[in-house]
N, C-alpha and C. Protein backbone atom coordinates (compact mmCIF):
# COMPACT_ATOMS: atom_id res chain seq x y z
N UNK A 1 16.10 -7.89 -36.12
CA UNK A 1 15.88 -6.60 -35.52
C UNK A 1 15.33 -6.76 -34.14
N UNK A 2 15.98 -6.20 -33.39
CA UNK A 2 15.46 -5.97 -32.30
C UNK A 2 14.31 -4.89 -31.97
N UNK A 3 13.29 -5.32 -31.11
CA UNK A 3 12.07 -4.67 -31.61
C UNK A 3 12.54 -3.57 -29.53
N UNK A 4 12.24 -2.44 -29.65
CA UNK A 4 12.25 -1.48 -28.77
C UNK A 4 11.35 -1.64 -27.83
N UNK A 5 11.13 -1.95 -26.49
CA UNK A 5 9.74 -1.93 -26.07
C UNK A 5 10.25 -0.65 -25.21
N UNK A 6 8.77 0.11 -25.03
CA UNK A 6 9.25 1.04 -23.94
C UNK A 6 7.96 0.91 -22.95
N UNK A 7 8.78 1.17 -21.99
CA UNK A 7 7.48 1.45 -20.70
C UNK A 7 6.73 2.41 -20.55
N UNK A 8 5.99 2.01 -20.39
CA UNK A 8 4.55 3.56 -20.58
C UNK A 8 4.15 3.24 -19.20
N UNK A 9 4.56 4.68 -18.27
CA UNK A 9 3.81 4.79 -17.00
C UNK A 9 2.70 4.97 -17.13
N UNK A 10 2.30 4.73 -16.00
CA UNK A 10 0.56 5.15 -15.72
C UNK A 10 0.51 6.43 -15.45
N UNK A 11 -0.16 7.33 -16.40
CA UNK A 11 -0.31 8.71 -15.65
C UNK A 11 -1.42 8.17 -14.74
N UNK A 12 -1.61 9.07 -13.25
CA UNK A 12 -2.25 9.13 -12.36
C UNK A 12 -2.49 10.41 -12.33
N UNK A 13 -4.09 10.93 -12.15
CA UNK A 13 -4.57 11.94 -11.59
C UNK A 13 -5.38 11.49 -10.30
N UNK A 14 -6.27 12.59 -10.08
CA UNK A 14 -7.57 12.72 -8.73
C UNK A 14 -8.47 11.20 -9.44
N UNK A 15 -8.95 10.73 -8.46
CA UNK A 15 -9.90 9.58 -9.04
C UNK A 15 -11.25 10.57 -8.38
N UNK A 16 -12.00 10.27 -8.81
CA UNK A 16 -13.77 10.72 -8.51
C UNK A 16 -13.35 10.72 -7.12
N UNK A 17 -13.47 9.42 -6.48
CA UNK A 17 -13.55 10.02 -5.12
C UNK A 17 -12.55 10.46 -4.33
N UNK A 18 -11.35 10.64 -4.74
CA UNK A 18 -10.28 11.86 -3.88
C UNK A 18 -10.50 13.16 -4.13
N UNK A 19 -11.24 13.31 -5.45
CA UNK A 19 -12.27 14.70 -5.36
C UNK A 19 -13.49 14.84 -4.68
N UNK A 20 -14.10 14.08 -4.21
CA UNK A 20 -15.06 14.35 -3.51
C UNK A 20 -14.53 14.60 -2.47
N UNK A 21 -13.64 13.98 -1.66
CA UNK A 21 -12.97 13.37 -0.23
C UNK A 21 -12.54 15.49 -0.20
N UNK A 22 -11.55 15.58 -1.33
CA UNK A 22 -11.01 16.88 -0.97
C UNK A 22 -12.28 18.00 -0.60
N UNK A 23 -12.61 17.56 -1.79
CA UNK A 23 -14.14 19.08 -1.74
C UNK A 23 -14.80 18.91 -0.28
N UNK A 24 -14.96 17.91 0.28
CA UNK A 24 -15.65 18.02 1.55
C UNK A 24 -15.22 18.13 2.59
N UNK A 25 -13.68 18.01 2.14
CA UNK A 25 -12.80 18.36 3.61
C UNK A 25 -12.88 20.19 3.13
N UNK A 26 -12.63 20.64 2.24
CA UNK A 26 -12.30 21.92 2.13
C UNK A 26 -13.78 22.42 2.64
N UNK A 27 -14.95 21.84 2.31
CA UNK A 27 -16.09 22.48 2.79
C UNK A 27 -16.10 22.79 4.06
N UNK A 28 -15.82 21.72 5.08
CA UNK A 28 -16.19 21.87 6.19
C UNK A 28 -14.93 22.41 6.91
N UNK A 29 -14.01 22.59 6.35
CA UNK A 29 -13.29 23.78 6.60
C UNK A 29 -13.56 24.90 6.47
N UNK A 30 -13.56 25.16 5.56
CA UNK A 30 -14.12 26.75 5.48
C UNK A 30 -16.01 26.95 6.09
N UNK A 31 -16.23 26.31 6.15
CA UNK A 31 -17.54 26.35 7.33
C UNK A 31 -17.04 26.74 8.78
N UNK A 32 -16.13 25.85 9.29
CA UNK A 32 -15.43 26.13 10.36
C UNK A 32 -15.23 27.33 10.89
N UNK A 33 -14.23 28.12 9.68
CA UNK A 33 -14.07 29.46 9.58
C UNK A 33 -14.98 30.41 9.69
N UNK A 34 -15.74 30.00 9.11
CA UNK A 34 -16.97 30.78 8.59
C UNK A 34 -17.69 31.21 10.43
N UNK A 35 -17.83 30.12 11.03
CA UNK A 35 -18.55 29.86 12.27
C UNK A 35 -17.64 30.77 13.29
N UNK A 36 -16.56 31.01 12.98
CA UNK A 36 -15.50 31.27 14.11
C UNK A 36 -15.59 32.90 14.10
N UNK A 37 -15.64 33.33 12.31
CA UNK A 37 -15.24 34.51 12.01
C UNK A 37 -16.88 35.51 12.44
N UNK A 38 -17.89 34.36 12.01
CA UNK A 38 -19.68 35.05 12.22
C UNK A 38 -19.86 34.96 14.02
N UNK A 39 -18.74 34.65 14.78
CA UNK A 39 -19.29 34.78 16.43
C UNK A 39 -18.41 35.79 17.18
N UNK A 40 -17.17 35.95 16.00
CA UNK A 40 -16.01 37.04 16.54
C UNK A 40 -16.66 38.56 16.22
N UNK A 41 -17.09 38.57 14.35
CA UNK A 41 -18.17 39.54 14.54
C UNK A 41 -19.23 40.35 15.46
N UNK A 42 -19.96 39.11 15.87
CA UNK A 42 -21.26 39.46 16.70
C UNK A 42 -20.67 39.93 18.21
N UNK A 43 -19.65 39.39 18.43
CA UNK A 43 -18.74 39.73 19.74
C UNK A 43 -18.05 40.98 19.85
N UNK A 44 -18.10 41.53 18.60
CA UNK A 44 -17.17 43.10 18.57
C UNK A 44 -17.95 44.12 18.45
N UNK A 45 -17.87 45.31 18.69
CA UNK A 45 -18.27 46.47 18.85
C UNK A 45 -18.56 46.93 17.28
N UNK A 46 -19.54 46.97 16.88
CA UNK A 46 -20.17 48.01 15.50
C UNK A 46 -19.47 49.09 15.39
N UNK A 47 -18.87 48.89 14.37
CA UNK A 47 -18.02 50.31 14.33
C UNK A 47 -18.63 51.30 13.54
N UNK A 48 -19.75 51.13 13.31
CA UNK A 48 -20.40 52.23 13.22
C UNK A 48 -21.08 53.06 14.25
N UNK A 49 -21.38 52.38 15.33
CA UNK A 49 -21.88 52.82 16.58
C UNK A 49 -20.70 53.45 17.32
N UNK A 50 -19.43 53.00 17.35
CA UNK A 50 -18.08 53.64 17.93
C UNK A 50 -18.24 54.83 17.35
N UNK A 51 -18.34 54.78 15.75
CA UNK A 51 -18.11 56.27 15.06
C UNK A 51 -19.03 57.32 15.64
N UNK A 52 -20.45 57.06 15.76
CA UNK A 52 -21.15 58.06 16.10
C UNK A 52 -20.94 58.33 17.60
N UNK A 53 -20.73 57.21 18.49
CA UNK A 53 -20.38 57.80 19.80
C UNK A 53 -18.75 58.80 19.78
N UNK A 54 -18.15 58.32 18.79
CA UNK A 54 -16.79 59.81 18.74
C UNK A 54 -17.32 61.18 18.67
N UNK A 55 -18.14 61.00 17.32
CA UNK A 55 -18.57 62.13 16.55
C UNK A 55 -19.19 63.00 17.95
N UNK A 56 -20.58 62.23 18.39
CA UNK A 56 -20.56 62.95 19.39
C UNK A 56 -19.62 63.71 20.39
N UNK A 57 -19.20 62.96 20.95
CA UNK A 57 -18.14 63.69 21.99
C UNK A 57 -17.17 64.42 21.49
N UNK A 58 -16.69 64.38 20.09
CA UNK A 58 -16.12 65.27 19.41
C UNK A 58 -16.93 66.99 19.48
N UNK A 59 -17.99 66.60 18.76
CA UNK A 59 -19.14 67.64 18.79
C UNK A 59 -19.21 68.56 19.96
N UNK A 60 -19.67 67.64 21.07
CA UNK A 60 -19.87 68.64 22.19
C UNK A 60 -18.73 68.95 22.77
N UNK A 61 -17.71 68.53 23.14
CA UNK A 61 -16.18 69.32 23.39
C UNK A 61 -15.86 70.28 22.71
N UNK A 62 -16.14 70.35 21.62
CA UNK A 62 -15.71 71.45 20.67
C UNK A 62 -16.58 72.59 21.19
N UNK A 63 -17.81 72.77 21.00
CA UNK A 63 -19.20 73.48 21.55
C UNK A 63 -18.49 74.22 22.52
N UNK A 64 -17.58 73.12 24.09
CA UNK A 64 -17.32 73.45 25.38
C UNK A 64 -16.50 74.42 25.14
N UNK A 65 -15.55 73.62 24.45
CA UNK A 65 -14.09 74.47 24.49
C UNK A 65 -14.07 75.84 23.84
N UNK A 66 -15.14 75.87 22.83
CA UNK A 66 -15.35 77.46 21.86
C UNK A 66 -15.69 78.45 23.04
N UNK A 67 -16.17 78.21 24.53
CA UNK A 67 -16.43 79.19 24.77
C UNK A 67 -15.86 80.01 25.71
N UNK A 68 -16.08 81.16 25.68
CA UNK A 68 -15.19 81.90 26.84
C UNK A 68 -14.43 81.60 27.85
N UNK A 69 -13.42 82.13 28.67
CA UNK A 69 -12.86 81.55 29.70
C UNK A 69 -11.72 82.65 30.16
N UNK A 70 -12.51 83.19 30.71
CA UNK A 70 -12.11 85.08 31.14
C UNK A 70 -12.14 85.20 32.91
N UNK A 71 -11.84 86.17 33.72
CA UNK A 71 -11.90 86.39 34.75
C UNK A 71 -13.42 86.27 35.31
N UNK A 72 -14.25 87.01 34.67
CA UNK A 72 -15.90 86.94 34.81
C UNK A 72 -16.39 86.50 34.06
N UNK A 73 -17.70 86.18 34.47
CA UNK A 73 -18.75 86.02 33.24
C UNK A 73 -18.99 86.54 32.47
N UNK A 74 -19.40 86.43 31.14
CA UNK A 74 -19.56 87.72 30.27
C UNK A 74 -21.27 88.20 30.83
N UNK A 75 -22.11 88.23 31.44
CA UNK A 75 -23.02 88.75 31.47
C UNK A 75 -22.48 89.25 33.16
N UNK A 76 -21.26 89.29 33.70
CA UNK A 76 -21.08 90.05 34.74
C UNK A 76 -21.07 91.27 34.93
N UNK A 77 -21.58 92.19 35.65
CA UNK A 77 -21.15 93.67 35.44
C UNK A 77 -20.24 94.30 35.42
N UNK A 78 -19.13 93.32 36.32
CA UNK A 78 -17.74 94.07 36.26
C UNK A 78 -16.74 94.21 34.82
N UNK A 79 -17.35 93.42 34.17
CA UNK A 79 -17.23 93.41 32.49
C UNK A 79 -17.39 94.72 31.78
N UNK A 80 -16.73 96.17 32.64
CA UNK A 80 -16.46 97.25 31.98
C UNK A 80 -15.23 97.17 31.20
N UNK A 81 -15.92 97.76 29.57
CA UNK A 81 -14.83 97.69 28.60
C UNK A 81 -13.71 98.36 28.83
N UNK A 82 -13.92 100.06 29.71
CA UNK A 82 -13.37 100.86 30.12
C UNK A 82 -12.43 100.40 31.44
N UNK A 83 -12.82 99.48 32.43
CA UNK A 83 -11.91 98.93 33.22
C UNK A 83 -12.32 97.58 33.35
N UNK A 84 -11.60 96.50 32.74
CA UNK A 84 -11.51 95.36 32.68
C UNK A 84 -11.24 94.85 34.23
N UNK A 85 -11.62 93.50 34.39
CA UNK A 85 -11.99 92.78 35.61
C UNK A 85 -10.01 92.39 35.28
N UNK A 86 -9.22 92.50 36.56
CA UNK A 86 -8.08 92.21 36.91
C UNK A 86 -7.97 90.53 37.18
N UNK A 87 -8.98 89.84 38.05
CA UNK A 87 -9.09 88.66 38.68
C UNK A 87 -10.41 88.01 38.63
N UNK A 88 -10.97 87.04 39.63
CA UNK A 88 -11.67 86.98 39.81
C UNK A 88 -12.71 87.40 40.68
N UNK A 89 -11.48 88.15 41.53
CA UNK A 89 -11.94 89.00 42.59
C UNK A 89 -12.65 90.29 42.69
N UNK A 90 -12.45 90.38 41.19
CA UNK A 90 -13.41 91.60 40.30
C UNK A 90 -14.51 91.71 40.11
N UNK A 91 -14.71 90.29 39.67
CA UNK A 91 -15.88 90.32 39.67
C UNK A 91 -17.45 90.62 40.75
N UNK A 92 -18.37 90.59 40.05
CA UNK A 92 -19.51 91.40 41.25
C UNK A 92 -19.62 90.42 42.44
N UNK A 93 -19.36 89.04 42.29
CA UNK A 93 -20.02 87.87 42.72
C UNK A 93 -19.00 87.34 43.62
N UNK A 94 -17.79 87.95 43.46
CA UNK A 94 -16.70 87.67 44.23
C UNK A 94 -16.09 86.42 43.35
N UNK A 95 -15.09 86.05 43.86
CA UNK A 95 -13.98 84.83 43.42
C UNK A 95 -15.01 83.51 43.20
N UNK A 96 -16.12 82.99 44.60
CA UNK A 96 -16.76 81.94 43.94
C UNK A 96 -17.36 82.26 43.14
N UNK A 97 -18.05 83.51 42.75
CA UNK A 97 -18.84 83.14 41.58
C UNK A 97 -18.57 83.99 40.34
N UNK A 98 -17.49 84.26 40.20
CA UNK A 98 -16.69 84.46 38.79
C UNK A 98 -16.37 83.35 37.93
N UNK A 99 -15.85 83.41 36.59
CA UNK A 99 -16.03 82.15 35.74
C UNK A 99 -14.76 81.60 36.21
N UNK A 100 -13.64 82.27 37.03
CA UNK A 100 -12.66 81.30 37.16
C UNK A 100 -13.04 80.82 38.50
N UNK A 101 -14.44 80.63 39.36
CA UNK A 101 -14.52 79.80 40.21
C UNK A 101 -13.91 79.32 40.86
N UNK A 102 -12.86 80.06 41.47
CA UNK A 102 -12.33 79.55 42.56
C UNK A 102 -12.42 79.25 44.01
N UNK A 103 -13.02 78.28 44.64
CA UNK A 103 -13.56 78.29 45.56
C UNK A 103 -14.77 78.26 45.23
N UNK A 104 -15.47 78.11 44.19
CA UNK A 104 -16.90 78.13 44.40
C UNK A 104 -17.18 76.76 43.36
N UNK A 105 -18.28 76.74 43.08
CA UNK A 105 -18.81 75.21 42.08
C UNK A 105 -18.57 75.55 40.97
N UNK A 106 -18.16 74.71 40.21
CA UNK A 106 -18.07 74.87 38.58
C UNK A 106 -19.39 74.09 38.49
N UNK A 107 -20.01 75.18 37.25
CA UNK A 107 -21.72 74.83 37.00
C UNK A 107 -22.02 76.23 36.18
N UNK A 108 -23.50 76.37 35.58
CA UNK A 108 -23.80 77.58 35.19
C UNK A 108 -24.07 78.69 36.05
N UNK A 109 -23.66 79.81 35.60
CA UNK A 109 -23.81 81.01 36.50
C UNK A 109 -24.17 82.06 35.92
N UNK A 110 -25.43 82.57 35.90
CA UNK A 110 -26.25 82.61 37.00
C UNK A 110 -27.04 80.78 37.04
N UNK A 111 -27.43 80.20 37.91
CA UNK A 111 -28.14 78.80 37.95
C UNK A 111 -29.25 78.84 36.76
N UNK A 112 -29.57 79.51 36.58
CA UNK A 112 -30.50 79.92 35.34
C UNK A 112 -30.38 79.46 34.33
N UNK A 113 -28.95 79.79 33.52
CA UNK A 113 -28.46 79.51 32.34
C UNK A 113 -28.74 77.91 31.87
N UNK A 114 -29.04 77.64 30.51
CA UNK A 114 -29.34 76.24 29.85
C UNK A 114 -28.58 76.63 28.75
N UNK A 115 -28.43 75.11 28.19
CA UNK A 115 -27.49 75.19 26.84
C UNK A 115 -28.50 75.41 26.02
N UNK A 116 -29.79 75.75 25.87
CA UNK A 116 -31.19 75.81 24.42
C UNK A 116 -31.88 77.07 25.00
N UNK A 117 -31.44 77.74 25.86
CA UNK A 117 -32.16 78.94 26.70
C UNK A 117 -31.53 80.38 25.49
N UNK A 118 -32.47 81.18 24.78
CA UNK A 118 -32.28 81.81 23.83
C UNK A 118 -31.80 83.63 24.84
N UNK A 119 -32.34 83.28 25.92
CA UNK A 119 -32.26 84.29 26.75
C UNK A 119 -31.00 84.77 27.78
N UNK A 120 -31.21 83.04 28.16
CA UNK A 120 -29.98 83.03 29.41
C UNK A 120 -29.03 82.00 29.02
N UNK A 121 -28.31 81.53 27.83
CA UNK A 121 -27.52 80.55 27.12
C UNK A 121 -26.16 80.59 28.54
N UNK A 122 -25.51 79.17 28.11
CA UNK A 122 -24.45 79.21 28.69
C UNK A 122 -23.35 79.80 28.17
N UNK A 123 -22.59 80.34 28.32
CA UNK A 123 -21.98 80.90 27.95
C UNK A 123 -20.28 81.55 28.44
N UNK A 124 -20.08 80.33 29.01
CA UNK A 124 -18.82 79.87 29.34
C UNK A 124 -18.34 78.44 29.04
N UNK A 125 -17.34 78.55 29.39
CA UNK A 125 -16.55 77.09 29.52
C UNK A 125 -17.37 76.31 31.08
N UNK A 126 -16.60 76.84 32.29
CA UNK A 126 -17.11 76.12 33.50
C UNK A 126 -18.88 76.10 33.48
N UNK A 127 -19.74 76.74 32.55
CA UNK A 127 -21.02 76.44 33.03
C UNK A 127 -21.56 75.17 32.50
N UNK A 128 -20.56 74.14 31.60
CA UNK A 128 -21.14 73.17 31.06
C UNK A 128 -20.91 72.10 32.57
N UNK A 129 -20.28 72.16 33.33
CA UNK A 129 -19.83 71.21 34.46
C UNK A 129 -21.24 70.41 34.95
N UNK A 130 -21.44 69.18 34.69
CA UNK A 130 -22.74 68.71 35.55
C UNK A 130 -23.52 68.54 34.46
N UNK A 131 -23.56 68.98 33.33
CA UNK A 131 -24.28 69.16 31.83
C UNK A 131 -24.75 67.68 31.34
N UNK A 132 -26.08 67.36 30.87
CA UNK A 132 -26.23 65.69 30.53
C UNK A 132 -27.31 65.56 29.86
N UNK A 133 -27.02 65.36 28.86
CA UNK A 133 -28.52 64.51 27.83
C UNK A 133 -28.68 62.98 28.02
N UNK A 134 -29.59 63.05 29.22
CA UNK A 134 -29.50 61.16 29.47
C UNK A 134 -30.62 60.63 28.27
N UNK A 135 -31.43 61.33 27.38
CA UNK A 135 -32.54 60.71 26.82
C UNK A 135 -31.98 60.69 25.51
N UNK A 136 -30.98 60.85 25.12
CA UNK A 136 -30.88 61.20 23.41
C UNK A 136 -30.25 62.80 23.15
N UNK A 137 -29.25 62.47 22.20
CA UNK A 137 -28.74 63.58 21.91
C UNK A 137 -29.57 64.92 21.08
N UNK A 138 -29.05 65.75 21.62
CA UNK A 138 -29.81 67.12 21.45
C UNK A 138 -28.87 68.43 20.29
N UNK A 139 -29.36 68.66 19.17
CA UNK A 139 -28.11 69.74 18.66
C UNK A 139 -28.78 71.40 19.54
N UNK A 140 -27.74 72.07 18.98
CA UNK A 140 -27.66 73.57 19.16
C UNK A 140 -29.37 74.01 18.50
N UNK A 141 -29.38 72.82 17.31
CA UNK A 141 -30.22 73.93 16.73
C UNK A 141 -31.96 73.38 17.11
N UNK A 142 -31.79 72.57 17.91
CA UNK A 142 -33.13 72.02 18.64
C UNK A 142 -33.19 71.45 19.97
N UNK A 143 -33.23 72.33 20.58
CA UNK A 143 -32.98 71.64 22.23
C UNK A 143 -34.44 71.02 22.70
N UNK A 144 -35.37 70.39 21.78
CA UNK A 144 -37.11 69.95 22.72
C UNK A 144 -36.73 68.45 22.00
N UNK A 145 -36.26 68.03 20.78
CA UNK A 145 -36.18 66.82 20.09
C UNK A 145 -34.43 66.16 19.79
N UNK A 146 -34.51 65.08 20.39
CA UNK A 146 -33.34 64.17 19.68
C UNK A 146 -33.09 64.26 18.31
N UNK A 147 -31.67 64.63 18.31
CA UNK A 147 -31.29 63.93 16.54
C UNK A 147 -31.66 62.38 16.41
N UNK A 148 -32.17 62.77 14.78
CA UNK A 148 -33.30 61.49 14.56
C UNK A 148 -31.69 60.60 14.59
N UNK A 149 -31.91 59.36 14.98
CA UNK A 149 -31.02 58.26 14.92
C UNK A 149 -30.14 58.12 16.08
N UNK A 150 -30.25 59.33 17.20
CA UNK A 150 -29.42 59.02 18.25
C UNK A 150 -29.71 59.29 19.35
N UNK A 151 -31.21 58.71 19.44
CA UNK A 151 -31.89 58.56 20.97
C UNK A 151 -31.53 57.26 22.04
N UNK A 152 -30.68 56.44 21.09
CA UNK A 152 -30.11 55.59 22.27
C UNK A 152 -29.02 56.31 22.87
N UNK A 153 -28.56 57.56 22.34
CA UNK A 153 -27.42 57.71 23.25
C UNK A 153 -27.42 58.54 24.43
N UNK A 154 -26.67 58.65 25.31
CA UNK A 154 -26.17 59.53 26.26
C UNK A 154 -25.14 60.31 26.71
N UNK A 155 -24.95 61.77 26.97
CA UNK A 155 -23.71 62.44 27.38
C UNK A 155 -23.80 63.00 28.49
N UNK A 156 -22.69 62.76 29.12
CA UNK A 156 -22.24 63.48 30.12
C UNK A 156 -21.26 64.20 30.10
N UNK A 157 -21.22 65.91 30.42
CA UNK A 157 -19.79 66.71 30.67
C UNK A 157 -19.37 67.30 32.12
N UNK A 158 -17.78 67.15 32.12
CA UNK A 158 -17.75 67.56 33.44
C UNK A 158 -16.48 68.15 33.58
N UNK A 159 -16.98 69.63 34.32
CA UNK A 159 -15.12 70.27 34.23
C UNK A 159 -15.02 70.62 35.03
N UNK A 160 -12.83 70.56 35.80
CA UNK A 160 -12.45 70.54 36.42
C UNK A 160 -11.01 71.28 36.24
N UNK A 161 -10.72 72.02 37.55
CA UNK A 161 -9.96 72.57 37.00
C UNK A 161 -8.50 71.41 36.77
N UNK A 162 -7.38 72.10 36.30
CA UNK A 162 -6.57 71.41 35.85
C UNK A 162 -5.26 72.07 35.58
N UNK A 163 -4.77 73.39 36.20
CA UNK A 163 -4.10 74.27 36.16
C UNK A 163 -2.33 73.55 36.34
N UNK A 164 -2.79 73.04 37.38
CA UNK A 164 -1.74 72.37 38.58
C UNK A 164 -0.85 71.16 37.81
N UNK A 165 -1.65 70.85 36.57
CA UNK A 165 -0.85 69.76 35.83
C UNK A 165 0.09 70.43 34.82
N UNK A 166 -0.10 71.54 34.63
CA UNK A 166 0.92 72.35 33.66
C UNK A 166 1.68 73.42 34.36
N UNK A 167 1.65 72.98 35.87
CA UNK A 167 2.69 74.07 36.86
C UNK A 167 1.86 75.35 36.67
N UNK A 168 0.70 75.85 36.47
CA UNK A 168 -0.26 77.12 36.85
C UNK A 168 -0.96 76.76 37.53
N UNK A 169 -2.14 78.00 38.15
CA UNK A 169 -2.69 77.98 39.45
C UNK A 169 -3.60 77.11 38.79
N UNK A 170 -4.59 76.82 39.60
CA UNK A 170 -5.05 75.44 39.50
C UNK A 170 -6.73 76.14 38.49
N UNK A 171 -6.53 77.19 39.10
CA UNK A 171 -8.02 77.45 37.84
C UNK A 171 -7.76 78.70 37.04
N UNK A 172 -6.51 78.46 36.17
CA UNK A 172 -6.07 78.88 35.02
C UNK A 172 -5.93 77.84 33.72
N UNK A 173 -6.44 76.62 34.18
CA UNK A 173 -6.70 75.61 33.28
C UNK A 173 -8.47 74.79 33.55
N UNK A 174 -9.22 74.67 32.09
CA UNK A 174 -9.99 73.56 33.04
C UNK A 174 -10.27 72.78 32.22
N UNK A 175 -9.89 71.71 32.77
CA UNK A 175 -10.27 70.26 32.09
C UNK A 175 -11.54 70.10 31.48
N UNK A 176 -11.78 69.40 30.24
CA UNK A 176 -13.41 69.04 30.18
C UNK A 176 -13.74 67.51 30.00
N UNK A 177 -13.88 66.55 30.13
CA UNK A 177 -13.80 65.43 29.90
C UNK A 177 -15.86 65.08 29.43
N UNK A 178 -15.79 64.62 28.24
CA UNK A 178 -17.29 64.80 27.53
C UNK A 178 -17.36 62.72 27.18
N UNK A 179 -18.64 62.31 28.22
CA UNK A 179 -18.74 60.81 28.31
C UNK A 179 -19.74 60.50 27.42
N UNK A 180 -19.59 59.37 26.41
CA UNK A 180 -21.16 59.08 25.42
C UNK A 180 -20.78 57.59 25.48
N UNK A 181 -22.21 57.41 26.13
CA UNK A 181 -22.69 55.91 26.35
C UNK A 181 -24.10 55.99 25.12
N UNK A 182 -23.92 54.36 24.86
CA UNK A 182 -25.19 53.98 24.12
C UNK A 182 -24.81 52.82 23.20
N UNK A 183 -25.66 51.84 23.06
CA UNK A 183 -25.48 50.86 21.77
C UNK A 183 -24.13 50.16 22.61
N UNK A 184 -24.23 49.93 23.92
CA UNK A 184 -22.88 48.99 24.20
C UNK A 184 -21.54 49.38 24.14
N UNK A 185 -21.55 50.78 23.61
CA UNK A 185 -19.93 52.11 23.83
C UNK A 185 -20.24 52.61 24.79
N UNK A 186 -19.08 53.03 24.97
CA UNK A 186 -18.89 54.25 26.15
C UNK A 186 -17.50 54.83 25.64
N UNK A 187 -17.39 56.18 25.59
CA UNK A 187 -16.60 56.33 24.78
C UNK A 187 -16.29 58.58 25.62
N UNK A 188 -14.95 58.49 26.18
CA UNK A 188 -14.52 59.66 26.78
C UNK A 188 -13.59 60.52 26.22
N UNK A 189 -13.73 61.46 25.71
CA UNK A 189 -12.93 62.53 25.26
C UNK A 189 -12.34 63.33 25.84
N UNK A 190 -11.02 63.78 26.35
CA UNK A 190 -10.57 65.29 27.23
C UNK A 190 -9.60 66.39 26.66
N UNK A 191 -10.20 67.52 26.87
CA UNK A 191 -10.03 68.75 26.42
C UNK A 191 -9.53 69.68 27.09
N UNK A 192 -8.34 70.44 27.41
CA UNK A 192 -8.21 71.46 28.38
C UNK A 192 -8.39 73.10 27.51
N UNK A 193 -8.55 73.95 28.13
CA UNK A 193 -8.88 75.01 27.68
C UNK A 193 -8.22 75.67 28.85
N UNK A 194 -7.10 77.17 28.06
CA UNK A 194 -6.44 77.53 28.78
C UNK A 194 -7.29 79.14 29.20
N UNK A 195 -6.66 79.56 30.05
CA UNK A 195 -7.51 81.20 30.20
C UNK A 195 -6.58 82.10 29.36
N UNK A 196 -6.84 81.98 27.90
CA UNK A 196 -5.29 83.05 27.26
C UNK A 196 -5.70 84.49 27.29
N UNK A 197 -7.13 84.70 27.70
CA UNK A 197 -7.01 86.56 27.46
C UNK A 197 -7.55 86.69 28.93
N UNK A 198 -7.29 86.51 29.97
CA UNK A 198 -8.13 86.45 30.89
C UNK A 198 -8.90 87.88 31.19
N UNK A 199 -8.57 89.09 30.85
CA UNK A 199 -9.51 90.32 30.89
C UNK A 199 -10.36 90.81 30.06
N UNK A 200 -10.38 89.64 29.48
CA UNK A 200 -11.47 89.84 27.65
C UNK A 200 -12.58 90.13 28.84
N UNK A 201 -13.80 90.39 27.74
CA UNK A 201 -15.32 90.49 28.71
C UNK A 201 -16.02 89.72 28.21
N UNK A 202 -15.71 88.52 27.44
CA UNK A 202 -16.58 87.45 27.42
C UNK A 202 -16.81 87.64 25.64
């Protein structure tokens, strides 16, 4: 009888140390990563700080744009219900100092007016022009104290007319463009607001 021999390979696996060898290459790989991904982090903008600088400028554009934007001021006299102001030329103050400001400064009118003034509020669109909380943001419903958590920030608003970009007279449109700096954003929003009832009285 012939006796069968058969060959028996060697199974081969990992020996101890091609597992170590691997594990420490994979370590200091992914360390690598680790180092690349923790400096790309620290290098990018908090997007939580982006969010609240939107929110803001969201906020106060909206505020801008809610408000009037008529031939006069609404606290003008020519603001008879019985005969509505035609122009701006209607108004008491003449063309510069009607709310469509033509020829005159976009700003509050009378100079008086504040956005927290319970008396003399602003109360147009063009009186926000020049408008700025450099110390910390301020709501509607407390104009002496910052909203708690957003005294690093800052806004600036500023409007212009903008008529001339949609083929109308040039202050039948006005631009608002609302700026919030703070925490390393800066972050600009723009808004136009058209004059659609222009003989309303405010």
């Amino acid at each position: 009888m012939c006796a069968k021999h058969r060959s028996h390979r060697r199974q081969r696996g990992l020996s101890l140390i091609e597992l170590v060898m691997f594990v420490a290459i994979m370590g200091m790989s992914i360390a690598g990563i680790l180092v690349v991904y923790n400096t790309a982090i620290k290098n990018s903008a908090d997007p939580m700080v982006r969010k609240q600088a939107v929110a803001i400028a969201e906020s106060l554009l909206n505020e801008v744009l809610m408000q009037p934007f008529t031939w006069c001021d609404p606290q003008d006299a020519a603001n008879d219900p019985n005969n509505l102001p035609t122009s701006g030329a209607s108004c008491t103050g003449g063309v510069g100092n009607s709310q469509d400001k033509n020829g005159g400064t976009l700003g509050p009118q009378p100079s008086t007016e504040s956005r927290f003034s319970s008396t003399d509020p602003f109360d147009n669109v063009a009186d926000y022009n020049g408008y700025s909380m450099s110390s910390g943001i301020y709501s509607m419903d407390n104009g002496s104290t910052p909203v708690t958590g957003l005294s690093s920030y800052s806004a600036t608003v500023t409007v212009s007319r903008a008529g001339t970009v949609f083929g109308l007279a040039a202050g039948a449109v006005l631009r608002v463009d609302v700026l919030v700096t703070g925490k390393g954003e800066s972050i600009t929003l723009t808004g136009y607001r058209f004059r659609h009832s222009p003989n309303a009285t405010g």
